[in-house]
C-alpha atoms as a PDB file:
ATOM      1  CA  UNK A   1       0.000   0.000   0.000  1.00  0.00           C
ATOM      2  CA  UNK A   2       1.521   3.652  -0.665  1.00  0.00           C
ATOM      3  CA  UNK A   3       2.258   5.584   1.755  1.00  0.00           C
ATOM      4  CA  UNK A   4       0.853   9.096   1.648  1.00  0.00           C
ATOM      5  CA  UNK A   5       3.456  12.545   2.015  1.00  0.00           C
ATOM      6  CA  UNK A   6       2.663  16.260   1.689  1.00  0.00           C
ATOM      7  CA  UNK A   7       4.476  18.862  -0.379  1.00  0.00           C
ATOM      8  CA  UNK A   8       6.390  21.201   1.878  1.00  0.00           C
ATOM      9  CA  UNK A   9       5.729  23.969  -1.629  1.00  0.00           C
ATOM     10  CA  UNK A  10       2.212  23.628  -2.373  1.00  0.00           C
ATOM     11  CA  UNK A  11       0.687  20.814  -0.032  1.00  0.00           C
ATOM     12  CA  UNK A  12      -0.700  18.695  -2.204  1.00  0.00           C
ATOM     13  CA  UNK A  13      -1.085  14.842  -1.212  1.00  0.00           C
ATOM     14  CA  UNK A  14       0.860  12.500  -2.963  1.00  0.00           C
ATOM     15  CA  UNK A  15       1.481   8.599  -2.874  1.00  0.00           C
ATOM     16  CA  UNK A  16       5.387   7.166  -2.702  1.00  0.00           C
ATOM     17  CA  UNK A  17       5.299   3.702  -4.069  1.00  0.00           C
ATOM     18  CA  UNK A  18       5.973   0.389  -1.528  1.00  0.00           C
ATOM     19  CA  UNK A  19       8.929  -0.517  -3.378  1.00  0.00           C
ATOM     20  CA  UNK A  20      11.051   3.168  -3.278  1.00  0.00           C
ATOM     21  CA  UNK A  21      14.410   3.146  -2.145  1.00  0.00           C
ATOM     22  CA  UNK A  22      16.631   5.219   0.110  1.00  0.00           C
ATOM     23  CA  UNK A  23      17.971   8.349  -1.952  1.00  0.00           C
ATOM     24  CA  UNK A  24      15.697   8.109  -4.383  1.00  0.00           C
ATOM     25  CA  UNK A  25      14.233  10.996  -6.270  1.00  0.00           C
ATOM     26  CA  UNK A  26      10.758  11.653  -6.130  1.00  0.00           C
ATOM     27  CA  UNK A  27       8.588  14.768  -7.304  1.00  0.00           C
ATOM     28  CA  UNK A  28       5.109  16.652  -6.404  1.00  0.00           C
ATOM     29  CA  UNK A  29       3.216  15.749  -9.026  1.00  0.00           C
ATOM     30  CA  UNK A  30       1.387  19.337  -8.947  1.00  0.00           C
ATOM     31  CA  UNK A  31       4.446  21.890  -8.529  1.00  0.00           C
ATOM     32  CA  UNK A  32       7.130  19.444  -9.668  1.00  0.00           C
ATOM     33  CA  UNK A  33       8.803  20.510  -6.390  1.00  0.00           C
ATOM     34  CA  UNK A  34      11.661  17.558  -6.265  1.00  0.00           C
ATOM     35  CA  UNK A  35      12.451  15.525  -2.988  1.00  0.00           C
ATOM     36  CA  UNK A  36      14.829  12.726  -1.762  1.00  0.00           C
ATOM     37  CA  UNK A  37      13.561  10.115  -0.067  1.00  0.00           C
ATOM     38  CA  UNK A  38      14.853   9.007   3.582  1.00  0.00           C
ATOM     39  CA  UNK A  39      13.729   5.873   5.046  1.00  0.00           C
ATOM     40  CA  UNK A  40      14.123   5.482   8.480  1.00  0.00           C
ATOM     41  CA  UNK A  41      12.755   2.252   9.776  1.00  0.00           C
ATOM     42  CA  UNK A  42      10.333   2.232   7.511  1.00  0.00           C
ATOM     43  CA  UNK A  43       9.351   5.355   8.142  1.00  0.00           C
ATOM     44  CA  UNK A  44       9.256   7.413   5.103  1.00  0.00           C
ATOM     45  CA  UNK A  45      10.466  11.048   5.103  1.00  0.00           C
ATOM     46  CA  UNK A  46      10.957  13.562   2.348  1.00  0.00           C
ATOM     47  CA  UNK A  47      14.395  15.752   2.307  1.00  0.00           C
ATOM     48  CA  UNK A  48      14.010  18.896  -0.518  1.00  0.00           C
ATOM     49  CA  UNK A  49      16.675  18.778  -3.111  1.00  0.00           C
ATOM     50  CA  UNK A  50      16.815  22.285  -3.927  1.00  0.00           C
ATOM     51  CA  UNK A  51      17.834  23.028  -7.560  1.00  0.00           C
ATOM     52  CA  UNK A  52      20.109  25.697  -8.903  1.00  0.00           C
ATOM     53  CA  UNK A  53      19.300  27.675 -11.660  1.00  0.00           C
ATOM     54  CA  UNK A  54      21.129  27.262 -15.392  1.00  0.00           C
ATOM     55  CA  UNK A  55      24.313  29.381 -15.469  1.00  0.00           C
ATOM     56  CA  UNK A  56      24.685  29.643 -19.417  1.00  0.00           C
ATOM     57  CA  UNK A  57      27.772  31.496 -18.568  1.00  0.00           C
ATOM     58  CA  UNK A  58      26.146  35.291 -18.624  1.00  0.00           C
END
């Protein structure tokens, strides 16, 4: 059964699958906001990977 987490961006409810690993990259499927996933006994817990902007060398 998924387990259920909530955006820290926008809130929405989202499902993480059984089967998802340690460091694995998941994303909110309404704001796209990404996350790392942190299992701790079982427990799952979402860490925000925050992305950095394209530098196209301006």
């Amino acid at each position: 059964m998924p387990k259920k987490v909530t955006c820290d961006v926008c809130g929405t409810e989202f499902d993480i699958p059984d089967d998802v690993m340690d460091g694995e990259l998941v994303s909110c499927p309404t704001c796209g906001q990404k996350y790392q996933v942190v299992l701790n006994s079982n427990v799952v817990q979402l860490k925000k990977v925050e992305v950095e902007a394209e530098d196209w060398g301006e």
